[in-house]
N, C-alpha and C. Protein backbone atom coordinates (compact mmCIF):
# COMPACT_ATOMS: atom_id res chain seq x y z
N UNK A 1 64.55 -84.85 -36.02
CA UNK A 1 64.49 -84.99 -34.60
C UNK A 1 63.10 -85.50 -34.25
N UNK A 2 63.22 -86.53 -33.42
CA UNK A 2 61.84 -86.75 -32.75
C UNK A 2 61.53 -87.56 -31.38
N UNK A 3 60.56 -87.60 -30.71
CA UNK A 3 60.24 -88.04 -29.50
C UNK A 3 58.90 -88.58 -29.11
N UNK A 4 58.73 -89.12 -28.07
CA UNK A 4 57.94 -89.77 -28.04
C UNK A 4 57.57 -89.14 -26.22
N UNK A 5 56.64 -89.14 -25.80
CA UNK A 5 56.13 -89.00 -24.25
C UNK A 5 56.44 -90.26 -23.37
N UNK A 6 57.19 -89.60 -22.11
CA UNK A 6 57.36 -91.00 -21.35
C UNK A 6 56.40 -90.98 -20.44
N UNK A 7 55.76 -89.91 -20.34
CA UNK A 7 54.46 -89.82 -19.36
C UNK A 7 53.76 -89.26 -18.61
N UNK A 8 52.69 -89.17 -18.51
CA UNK A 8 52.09 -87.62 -18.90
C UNK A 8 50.35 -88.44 -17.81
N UNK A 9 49.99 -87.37 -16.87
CA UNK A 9 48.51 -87.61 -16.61
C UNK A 9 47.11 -87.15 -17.10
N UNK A 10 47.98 -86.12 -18.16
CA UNK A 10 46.81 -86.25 -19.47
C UNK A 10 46.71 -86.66 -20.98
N UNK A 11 47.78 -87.49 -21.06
CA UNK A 11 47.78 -88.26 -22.53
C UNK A 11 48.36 -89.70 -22.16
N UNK A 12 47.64 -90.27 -23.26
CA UNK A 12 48.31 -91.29 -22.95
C UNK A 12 49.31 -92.03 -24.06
N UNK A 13 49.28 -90.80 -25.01
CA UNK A 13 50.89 -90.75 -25.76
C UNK A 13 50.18 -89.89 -26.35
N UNK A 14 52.19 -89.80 -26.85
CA UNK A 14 52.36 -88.53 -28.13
C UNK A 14 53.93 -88.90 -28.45
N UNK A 15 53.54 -88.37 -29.57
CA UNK A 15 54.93 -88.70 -30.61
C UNK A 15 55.11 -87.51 -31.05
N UNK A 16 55.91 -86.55 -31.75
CA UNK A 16 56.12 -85.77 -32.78
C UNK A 16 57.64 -85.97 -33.30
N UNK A 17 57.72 -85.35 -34.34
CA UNK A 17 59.07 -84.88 -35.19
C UNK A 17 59.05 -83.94 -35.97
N UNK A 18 60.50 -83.32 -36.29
CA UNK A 18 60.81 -82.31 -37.07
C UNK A 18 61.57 -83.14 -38.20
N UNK A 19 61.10 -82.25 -39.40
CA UNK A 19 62.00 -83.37 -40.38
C UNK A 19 62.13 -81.81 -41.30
N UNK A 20 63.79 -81.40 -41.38
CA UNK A 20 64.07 -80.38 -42.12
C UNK A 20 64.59 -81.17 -43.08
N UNK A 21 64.36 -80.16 -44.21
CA UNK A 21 64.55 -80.06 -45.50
C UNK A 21 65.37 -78.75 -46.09
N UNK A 22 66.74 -79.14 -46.81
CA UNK A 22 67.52 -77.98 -47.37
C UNK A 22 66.77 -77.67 -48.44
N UNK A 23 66.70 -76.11 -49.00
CA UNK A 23 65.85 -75.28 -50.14
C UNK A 23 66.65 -74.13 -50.23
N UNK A 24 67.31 -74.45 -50.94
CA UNK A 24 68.65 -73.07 -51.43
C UNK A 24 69.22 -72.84 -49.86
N UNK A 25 69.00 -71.80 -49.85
CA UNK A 25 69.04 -71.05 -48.55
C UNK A 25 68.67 -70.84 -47.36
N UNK A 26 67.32 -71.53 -47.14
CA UNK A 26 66.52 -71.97 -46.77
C UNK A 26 66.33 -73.13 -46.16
N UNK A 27 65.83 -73.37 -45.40
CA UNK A 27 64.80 -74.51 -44.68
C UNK A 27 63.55 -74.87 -44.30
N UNK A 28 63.41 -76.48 -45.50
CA UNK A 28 61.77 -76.34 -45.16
C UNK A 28 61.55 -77.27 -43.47
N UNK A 29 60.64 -76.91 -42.95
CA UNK A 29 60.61 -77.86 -42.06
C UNK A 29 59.13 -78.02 -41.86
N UNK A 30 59.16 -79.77 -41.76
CA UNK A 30 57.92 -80.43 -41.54
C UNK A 30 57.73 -80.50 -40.19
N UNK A 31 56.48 -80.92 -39.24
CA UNK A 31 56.26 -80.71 -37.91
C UNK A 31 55.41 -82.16 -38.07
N UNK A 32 55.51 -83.05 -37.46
CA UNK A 32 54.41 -84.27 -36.98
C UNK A 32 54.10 -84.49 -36.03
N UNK A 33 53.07 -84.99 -35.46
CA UNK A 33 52.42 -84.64 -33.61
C UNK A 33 51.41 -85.47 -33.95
N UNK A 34 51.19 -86.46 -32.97
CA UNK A 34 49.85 -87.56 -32.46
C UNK A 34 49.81 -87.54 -31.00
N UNK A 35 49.20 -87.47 -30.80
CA UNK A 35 48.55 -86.73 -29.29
C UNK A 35 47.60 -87.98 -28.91
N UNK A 36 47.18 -88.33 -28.28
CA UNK A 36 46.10 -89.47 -27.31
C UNK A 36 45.92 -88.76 -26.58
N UNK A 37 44.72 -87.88 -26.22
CA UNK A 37 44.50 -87.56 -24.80
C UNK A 37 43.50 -89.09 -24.12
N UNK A 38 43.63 -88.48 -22.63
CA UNK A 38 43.30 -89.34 -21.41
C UNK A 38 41.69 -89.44 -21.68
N UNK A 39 40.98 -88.36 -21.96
CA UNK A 39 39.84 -87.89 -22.04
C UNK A 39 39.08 -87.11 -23.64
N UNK A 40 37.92 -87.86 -23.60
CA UNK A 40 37.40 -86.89 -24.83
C UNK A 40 37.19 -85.67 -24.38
N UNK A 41 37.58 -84.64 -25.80
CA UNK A 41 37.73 -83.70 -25.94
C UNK A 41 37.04 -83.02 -26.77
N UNK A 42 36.04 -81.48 -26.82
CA UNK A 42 35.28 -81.12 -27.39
C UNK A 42 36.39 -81.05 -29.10
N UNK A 43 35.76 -80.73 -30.59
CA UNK A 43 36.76 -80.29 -31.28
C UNK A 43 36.88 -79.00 -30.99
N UNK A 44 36.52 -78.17 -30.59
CA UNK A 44 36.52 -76.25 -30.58
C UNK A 44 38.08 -76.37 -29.24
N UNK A 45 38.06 -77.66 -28.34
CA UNK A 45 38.86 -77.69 -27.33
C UNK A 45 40.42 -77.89 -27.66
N UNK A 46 40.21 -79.32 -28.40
CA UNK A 46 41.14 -80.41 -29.48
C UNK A 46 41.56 -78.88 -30.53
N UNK A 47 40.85 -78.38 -30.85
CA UNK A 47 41.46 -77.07 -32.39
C UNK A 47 42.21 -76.45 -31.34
N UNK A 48 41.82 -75.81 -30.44
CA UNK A 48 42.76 -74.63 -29.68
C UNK A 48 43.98 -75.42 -28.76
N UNK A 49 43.82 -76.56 -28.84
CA UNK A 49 45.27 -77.32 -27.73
C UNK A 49 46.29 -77.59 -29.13
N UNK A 50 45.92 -77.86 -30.07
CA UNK A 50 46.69 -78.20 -31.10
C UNK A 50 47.45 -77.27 -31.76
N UNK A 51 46.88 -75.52 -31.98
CA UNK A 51 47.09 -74.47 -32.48
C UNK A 51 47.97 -74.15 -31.36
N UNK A 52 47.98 -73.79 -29.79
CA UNK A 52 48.88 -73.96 -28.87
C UNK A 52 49.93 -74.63 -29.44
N UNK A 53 49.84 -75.92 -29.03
CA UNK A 53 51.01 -76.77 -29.42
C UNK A 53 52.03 -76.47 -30.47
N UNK A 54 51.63 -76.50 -31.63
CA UNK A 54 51.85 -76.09 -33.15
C UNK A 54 52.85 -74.86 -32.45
N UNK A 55 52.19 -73.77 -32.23
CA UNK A 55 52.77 -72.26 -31.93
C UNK A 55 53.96 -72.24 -31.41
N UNK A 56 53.73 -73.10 -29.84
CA UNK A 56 54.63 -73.16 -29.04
C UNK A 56 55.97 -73.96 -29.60
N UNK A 57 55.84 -75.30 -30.15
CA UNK A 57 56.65 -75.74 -30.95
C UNK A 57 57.88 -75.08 -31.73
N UNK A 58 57.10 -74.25 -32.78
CA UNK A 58 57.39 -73.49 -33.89
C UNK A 58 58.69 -72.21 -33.24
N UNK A 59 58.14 -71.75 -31.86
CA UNK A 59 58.50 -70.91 -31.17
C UNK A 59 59.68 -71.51 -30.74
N UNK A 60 59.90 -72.59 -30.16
CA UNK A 60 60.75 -73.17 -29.42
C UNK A 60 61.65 -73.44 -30.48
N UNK A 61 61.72 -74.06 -31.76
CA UNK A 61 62.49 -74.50 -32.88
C UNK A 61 63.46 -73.43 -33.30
N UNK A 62 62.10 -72.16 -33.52
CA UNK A 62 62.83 -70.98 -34.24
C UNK A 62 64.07 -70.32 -33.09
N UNK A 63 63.81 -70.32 -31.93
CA UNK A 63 65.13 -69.78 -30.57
C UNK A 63 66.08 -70.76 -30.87
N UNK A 64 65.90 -72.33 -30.84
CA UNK A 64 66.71 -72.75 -30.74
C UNK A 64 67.95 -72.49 -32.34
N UNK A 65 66.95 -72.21 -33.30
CA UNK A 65 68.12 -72.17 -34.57
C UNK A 65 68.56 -70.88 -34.56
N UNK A 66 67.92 -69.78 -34.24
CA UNK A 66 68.81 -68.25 -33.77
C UNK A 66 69.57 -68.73 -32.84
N UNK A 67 69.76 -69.38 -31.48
CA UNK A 67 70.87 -69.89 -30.63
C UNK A 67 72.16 -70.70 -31.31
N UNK A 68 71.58 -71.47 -32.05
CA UNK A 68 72.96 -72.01 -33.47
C UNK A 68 73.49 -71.51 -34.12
N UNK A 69 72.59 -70.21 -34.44
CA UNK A 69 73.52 -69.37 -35.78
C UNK A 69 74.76 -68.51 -34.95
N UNK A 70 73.86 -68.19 -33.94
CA UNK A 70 74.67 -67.33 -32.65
C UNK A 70 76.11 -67.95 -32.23
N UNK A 71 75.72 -68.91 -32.31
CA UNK A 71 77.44 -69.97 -31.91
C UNK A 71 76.91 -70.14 -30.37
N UNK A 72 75.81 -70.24 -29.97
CA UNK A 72 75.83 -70.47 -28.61
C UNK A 72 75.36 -72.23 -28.05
């Protein structure tokens, strides 16, 4: 799965994707994200928007595959 930003007043793109992978039982899953912000950004700023992101992501993926297993 992946996407791209149609538009945003603080980036001026972003892309990411999920790219799962079957492992027995299991699933590996890769995460990709390129971000452009509008504005430079400290790195201590750039580390904590990315670790956000990442989290929130991860968060959102994992509901949505408990909502699949669920049959919902």
């Amino acid at each position: 799965m992946s996407w791209t930003l149609v538009s945003s007043g603080q980036q001026r793109s972003q892309t990411g994707k999920y790219t799962l992978v079957p492992k027995g039982d299991n699933t590996l899953v890769k995460f990709e994200l390129s971000v452009d912000p509008n504005v430079p950004l400290p790195s201590f700023v750039l580390k904590r928007a990315i670790k956000g992101t990442i989290d929130t992501q991860t968060e959102a993926l994992r509901k949505r595959v408990l909502q699949v297993k669920k049959g919902k």
